[in-house]
Protein backbone atom coordinates (compact mmCIF):
# COMPACT_ATOMS: atom_id res chain seq x y z
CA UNK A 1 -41.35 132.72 6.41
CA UNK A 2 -42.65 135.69 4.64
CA UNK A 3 -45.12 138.22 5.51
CA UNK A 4 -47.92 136.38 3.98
CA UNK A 5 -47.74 133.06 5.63
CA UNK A 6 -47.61 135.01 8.93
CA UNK A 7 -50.80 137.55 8.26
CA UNK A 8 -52.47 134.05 7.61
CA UNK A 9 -51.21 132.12 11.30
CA UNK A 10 -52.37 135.70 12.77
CA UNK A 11 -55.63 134.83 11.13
CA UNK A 12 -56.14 131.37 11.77
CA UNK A 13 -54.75 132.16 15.52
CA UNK A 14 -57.84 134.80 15.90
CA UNK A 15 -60.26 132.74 14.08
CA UNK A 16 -59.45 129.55 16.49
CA UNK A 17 -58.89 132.08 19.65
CA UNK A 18 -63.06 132.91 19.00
CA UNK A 19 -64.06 129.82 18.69
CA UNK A 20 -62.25 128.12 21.18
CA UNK A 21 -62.99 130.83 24.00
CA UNK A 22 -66.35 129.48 25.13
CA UNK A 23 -66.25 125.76 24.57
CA UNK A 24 -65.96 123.48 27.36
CA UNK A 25 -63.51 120.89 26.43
CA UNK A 26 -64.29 118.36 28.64
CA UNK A 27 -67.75 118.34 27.19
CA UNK A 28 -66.06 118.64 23.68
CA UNK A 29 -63.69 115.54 24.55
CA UNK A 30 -66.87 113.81 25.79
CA UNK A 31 -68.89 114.36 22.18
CA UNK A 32 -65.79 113.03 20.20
CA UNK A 33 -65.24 110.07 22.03
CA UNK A 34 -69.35 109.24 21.39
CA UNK A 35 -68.52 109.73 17.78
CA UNK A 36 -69.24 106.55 15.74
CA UNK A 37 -66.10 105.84 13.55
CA UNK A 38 -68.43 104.67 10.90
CA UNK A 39 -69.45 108.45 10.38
CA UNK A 40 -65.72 109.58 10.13
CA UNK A 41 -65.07 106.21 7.68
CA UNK A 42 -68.40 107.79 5.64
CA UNK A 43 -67.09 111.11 5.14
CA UNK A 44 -63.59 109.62 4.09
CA UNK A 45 -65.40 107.33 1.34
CA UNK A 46 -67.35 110.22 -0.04
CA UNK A 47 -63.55 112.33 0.13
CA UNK A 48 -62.08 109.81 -2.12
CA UNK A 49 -65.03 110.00 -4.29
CA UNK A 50 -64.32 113.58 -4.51
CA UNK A 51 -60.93 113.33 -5.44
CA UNK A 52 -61.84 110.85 -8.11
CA UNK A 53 -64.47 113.49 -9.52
CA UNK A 54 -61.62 115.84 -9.52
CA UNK A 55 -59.24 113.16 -11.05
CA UNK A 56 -61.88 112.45 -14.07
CA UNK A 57 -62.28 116.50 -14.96
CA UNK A 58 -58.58 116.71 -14.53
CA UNK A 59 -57.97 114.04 -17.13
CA UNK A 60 -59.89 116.14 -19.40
CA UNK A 61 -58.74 118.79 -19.26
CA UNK A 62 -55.58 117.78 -19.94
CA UNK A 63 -56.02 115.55 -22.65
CA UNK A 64 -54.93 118.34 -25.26
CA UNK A 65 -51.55 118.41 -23.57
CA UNK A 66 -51.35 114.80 -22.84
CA UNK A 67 -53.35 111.88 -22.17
CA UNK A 68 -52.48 110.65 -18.41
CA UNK A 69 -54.07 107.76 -16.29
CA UNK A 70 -57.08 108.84 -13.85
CA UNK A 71 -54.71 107.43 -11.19
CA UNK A 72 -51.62 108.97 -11.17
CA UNK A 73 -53.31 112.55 -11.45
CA UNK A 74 -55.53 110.83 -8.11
CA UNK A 75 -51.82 110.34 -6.43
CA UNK A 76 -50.92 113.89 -7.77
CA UNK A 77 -54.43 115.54 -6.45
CA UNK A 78 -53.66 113.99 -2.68
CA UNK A 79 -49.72 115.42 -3.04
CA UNK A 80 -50.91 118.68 -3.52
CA UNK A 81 -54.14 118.84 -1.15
CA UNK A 82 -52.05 117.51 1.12
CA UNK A 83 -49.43 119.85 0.88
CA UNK A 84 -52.23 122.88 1.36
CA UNK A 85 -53.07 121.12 4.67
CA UNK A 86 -49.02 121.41 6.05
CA UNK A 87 -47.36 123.43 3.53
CA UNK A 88 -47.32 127.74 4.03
CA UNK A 89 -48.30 130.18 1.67
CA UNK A 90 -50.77 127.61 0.25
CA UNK A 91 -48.07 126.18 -2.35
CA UNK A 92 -50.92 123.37 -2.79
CA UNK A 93 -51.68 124.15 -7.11
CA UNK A 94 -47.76 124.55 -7.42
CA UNK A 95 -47.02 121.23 -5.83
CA UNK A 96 -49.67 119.54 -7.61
CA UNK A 97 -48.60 120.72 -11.44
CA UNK A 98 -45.04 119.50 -9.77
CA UNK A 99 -46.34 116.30 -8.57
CA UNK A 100 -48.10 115.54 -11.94
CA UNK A 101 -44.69 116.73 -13.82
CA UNK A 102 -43.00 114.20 -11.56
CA UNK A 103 -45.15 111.16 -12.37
CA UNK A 104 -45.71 111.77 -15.85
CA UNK A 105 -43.12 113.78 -17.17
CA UNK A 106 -45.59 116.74 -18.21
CA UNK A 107 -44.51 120.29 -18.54
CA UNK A 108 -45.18 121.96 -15.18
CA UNK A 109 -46.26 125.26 -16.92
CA UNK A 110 -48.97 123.38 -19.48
CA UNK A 111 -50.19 121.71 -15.95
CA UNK A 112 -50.47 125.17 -14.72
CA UNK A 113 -52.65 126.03 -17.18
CA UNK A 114 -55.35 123.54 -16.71
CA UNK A 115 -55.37 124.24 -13.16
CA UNK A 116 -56.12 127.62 -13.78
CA UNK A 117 -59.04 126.57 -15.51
CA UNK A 118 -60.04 124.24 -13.47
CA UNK A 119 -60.26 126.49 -10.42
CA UNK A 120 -62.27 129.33 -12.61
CA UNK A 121 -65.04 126.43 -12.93
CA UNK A 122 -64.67 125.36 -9.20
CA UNK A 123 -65.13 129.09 -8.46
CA UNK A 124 -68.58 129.68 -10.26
CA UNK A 125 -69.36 126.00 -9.10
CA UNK A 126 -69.29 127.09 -5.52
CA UNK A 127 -71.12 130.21 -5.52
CA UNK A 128 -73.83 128.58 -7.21
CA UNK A 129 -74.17 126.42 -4.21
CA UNK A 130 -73.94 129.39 -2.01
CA UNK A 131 -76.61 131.23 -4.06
CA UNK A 132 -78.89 128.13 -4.00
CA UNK A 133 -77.94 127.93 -0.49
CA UNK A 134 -79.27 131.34 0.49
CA UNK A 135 -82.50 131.32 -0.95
CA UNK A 136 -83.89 129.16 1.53
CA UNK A 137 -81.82 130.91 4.81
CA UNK A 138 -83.54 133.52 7.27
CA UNK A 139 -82.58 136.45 6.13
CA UNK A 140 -82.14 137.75 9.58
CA UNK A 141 -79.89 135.02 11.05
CA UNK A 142 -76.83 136.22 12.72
CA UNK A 143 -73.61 134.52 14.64
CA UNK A 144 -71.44 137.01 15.62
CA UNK A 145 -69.55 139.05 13.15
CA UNK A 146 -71.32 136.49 10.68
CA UNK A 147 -74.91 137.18 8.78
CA UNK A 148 -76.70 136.12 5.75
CA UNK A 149 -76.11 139.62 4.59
CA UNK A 150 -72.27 139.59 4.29
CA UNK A 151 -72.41 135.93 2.81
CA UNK A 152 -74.49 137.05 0.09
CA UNK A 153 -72.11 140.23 -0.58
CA UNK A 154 -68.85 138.12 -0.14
CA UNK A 155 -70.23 135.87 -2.56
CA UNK A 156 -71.26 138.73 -5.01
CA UNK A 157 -67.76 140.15 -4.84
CA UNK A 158 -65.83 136.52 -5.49
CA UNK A 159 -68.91 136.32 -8.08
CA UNK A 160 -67.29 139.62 -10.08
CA UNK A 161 -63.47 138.55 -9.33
CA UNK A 162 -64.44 135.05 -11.05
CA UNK A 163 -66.36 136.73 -14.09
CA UNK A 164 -63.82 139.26 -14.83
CA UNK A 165 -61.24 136.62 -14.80
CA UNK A 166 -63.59 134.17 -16.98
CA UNK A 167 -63.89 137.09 -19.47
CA UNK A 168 -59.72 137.41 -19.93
CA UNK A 169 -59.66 133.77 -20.17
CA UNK A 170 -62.56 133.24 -22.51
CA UNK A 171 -60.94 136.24 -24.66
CA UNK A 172 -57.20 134.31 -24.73
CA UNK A 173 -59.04 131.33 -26.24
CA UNK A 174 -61.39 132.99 -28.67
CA UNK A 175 -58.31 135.67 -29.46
CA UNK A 176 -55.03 134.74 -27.58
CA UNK A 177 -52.50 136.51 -29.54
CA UNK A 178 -54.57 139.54 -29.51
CA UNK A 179 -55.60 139.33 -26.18
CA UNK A 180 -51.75 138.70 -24.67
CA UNK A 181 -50.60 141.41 -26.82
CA UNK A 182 -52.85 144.01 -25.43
CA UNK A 183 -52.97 143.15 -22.05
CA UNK A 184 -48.67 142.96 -22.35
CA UNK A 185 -48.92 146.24 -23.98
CA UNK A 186 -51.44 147.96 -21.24
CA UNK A 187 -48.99 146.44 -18.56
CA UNK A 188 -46.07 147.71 -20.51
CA UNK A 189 -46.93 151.37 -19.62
CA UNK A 190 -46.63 150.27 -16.34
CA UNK A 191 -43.59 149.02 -16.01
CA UNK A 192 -41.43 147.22 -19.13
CA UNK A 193 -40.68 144.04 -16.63
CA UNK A 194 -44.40 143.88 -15.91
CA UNK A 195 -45.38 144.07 -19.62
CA UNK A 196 -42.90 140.85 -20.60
CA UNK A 197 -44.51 139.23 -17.38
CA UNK A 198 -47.79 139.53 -18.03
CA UNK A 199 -46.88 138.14 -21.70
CA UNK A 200 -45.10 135.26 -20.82
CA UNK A 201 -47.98 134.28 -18.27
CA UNK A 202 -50.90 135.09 -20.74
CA UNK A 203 -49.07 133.14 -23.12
CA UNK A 204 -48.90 129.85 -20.38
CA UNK A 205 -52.11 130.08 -19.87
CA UNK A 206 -53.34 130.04 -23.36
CA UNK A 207 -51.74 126.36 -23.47
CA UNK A 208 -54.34 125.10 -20.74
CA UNK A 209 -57.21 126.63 -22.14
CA UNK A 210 -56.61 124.29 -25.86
CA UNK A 211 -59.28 122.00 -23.86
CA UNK A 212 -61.96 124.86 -24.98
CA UNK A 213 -61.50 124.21 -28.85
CA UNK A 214 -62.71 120.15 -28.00
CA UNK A 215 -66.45 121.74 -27.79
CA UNK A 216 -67.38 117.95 -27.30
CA UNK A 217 -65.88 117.65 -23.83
CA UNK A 218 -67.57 121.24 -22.38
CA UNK A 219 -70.51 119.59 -21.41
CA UNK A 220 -68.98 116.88 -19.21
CA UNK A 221 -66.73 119.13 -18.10
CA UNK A 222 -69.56 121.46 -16.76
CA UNK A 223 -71.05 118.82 -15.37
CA UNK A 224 -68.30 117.46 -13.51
CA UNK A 225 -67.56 120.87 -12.24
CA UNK A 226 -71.18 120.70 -10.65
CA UNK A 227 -70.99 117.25 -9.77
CA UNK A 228 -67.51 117.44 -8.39
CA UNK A 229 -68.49 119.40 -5.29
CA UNK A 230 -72.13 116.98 -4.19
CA UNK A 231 -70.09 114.63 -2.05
CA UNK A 232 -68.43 117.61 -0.12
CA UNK A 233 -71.85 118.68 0.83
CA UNK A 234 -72.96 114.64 1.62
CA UNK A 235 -69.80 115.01 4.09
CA UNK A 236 -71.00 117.55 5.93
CA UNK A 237 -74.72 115.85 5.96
CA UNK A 238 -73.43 112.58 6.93
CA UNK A 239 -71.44 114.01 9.80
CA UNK A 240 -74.17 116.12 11.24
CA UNK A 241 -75.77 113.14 13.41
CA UNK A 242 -72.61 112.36 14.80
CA UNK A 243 -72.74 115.55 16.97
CA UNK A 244 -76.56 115.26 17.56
CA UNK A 245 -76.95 117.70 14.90
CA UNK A 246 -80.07 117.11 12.28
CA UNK A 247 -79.61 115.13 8.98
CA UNK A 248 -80.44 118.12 7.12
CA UNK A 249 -79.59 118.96 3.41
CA UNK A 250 -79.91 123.38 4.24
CA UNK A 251 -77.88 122.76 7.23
CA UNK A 252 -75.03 120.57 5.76
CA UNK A 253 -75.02 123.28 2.63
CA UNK A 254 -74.73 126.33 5.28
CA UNK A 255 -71.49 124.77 6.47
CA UNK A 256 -69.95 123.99 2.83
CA UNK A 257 -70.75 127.50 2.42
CA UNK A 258 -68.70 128.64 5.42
CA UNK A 259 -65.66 126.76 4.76
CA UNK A 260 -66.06 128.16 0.94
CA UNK A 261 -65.98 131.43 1.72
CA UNK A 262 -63.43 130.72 4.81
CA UNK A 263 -60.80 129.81 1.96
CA UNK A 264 -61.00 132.77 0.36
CA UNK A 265 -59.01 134.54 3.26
CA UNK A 266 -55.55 134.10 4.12
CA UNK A 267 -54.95 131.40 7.13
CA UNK A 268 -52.52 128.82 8.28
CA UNK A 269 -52.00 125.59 6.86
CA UNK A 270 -55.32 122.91 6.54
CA UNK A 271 -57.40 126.30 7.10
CA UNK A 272 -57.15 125.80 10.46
CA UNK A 273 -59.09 128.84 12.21
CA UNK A 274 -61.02 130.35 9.68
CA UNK A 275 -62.82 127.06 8.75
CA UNK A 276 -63.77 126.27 12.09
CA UNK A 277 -65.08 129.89 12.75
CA UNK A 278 -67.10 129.95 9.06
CA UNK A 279 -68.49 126.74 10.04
CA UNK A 280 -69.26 127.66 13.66
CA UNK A 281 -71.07 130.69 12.12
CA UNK A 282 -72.84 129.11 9.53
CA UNK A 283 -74.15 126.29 11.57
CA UNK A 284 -75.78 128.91 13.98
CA UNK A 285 -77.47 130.63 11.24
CA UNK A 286 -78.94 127.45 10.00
CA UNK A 287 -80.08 127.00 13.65
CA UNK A 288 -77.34 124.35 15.28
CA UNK A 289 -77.24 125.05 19.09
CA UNK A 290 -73.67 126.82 19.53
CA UNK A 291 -72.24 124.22 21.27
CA UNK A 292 -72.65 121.40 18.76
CA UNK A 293 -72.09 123.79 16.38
CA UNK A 294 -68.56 124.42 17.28
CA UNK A 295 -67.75 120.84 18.49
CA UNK A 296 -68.73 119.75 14.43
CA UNK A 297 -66.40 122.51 13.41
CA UNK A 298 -63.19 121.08 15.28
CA UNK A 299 -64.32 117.52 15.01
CA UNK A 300 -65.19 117.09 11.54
CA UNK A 301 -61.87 118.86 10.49
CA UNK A 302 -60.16 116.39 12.55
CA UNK A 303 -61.53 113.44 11.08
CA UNK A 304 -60.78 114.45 7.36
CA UNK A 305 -57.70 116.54 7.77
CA UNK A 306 -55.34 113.65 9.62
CA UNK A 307 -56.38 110.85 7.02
CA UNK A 308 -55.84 113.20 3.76
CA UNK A 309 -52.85 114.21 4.86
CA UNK A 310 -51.61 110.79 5.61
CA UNK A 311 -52.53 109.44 2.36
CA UNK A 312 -50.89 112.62 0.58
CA UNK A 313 -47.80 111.59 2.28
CA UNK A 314 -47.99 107.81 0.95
CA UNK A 315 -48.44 109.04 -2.38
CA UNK A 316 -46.02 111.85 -2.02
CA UNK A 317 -42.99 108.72 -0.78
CA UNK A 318 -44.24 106.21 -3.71
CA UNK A 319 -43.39 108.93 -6.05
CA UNK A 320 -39.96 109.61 -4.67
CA UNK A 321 -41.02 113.38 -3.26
CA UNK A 322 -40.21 114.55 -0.02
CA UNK A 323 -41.84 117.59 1.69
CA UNK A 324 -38.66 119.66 1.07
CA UNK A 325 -38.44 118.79 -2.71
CA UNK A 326 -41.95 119.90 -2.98
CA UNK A 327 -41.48 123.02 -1.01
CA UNK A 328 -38.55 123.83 -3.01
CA UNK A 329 -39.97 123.24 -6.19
CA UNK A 330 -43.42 125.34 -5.99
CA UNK A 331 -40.96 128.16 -4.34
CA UNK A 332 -39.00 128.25 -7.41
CA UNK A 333 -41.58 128.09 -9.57
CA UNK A 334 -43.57 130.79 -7.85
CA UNK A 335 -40.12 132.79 -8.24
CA UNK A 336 -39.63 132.09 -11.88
CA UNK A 337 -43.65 133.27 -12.31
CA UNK A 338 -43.26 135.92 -10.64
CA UNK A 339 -39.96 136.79 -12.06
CA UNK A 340 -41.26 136.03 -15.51
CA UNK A 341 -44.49 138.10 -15.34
C-alpha cells in the first residue's frame, strides 16, 4: 500500500472519528430500521438512471474511436464505480477504460482519453450546481470546521484547476501538434524523461478529444453533462423524508454539494469519512437538526454503496474480471503513464 492510499484511510478515519463521536447509535439503529425500503429502492432507480445518463454521453464521446453499445459501456461504468467504492488509490477511471477494453476490444489509452474529457465537463457541471447552490444559502451558516465561506472558495479554486486544464485541452484540439510540442519542450528543460512524458500523454489525449471536431454532438453533450448529475440531486431529495428530514430541493443540493467537494480530497475507498462529514456539514448549514443530519450521512451511503457495489461485481464476473485482474491492470497502466510521461 503506498503512501497515498494511507494519507487517504488517515483521512477518512478522522473524517468518520468526527462524525461518529456524538451520535447515539442506538437512536441511529432505531432511525434505520424506521426507514421505508421504498426510499432506498427510489434512490437506487434514480442511480441506474444516472449511470445510463453517463452511459449515453459516454457513447458519444467515443463514437470517433468506435461505436460501442449503451450497454456494455453501462456494465463497464458499474466495474469501475465499483471498483472506486473497494479498490485503493481510487484506480476507478483506470479500471473502467480496462473494463471497456475488455468488453469491446478498444484501445485502453483512446478510452483514456474520453474519460479525461468527460470528467473536465463533470467538473464545470458540478460547480455550477454548487454556485447555483450558494446563492440561495445563509451566508453565515456554520458546522464546525465547515461554512458557506470555504465552500464558495473551494469551489473557486477547483473552478481555476478545471479552467486551466479546459484551456490545455481546448488548445490540443484547436492546435495539438503545436500545443504537445511546446508543452514537451517547456517540460524538457525540466527534465528530458519528463519532456518525452508529457509528449506521449499530450499526444493520448489528443485521440479523446477527436469528439470536439463532430460540432453536431457538443450540444447534447453539454446537455447531458448538465443533465447527467439531476438524479444525484433527486437522490438526496427523495431520501430526506426517510430520516424526518424536509423534502426540500436547497437542502438535497447542500448535501450533493458536500459529497462534491468531499471527493476532491484524498480518502479511503467508497469515500467513506469525508462524505459523511461534507454531508453532515452541509446538512447543518441548510438547517437539518445535527442528529438527522448525521444519521442521513451514514444511512444514505449505506443504502447506495452496498447495492452498486454488488452490481459492479455481477458485471465485473459476466465479463470474466476478477478484482485482482482489475487491480493489476490499472496498476500497470498507471506505471506505464507514469513511466511514459
Amino acid at each position: 500500500m503506498n503512501l497515498q492510499s494511507l494519507a487517504g484511510i488517515a483521512v477518512s478515519l478522522a473524517c468518520l472519528g468526527w462524525v461518529l463521536k456524538d451520535v447515539d447509535f442506538a437512536r441511529l439503529w432505531a432511525l434505520a430500521a424506521q426507514v421505508n425500503p421504498l426510499y432506498a429502492l427510489a434512490i437506487n432507480l434514480l442511480l441506474a438512471l444516472f449511470f445510463w445518463l453517463r452511459s449515453w454521453r459516454w457513447r458519444l464521446l467515443l463514437q470517433p474511436v468506435r461505436e460501442i453499445g449503451i450497454g456494455r459501456l453501462y456494465s463497464a461504468n458499474l466495474i469501475g464505480f465499483m471498483a472506486n467504492d473497494v479498490l485503493p488509490a481510487r484506480l476507478g477511471e483506470l479500471v473502467r477504460a480496462y473494463a471497456v477494453d475488455r468488453l469491446t476490444a478498444t484501445p485502453m489509452t483512446s478510452v483514456l482519453a474520453t474519460i479525461v474529457v468527460e470528467r473536465i465537463l463533470d467538473g464545470l457541471a458540478l460547480l455550477l450546481v454548487l454556485f447555483a447552490t450558494l446563492v440561495f444559502a445563509d451566508p453565515k451558516a456554520q458546522a464546525g470546521a465547515f461554512n458557506v465561506a470555504y465552500m464558495r472558495g473551494a469551489g473557486y479554486t477547483l473552478l481555476l484547476a478545471y479552467l486551466a486544464v479546459l484551456a490545455v485541452m481546448a488548445a490540443l484540439w484547436r492546435w495539438p501538434q503545436a500545443t504537445i510540442g511546446t508543452i514537451a519542450d517547456l517540460a524538457g528543460k525540466v527534465s528530458p524523461r519528463l519532456g518525452e512524458t508529457a509528449r506521449h500523454l499530450l499526444g493520448t489525449f489528443a485521440e479523446g478529444l477527436a469528439v470536439l471536431g463532430h460540432a453536431r454532438h457538443l450540444p447534447l453533450i453539454l446537455l447531458q453533462s448538465l443533465l447527467i448529475w439531476a438524479p444525484m440531486v433527486l437522490m438526496y431529495m427523495v431520501f430526506l423524508p426517510a430520516l424526518g428530514l424536509p423534502f426540500d430541493l436547497f437542502m438535497a443540493a447542500m448535501a450533493f454539494a458536500g459529497a462534491s467537494l468531499a471527493s476532491a480530497v484524498p480518502a479511503a475507498p467508497g469515500y467513506v469519512g469525508t462524505f459523511q462529514l461534507a454531508v453532515t456539514w452541509a446538512l447543518i448549514m441548510a438547517g437539518a437538526e445535527p442528529e438527522r443530519a448525521a444519521a442521513f450521512s451514514l444511512i444514505y451511503w449505506a443504502v447506495q454503496y452496498f447495492p452498486l457495489v454488488i452490481a459492479g461485481l455481477v458485471e465485473m464476473w459476466r465479463g470474466g474480471m476478477s478484482l485482482k485482474s482489475l487491480r493489476q491492470k490499472a496498476q500497470t497502466q498507471e506505471a506505464r503513464d507514469g513511466k511514459n510521461a
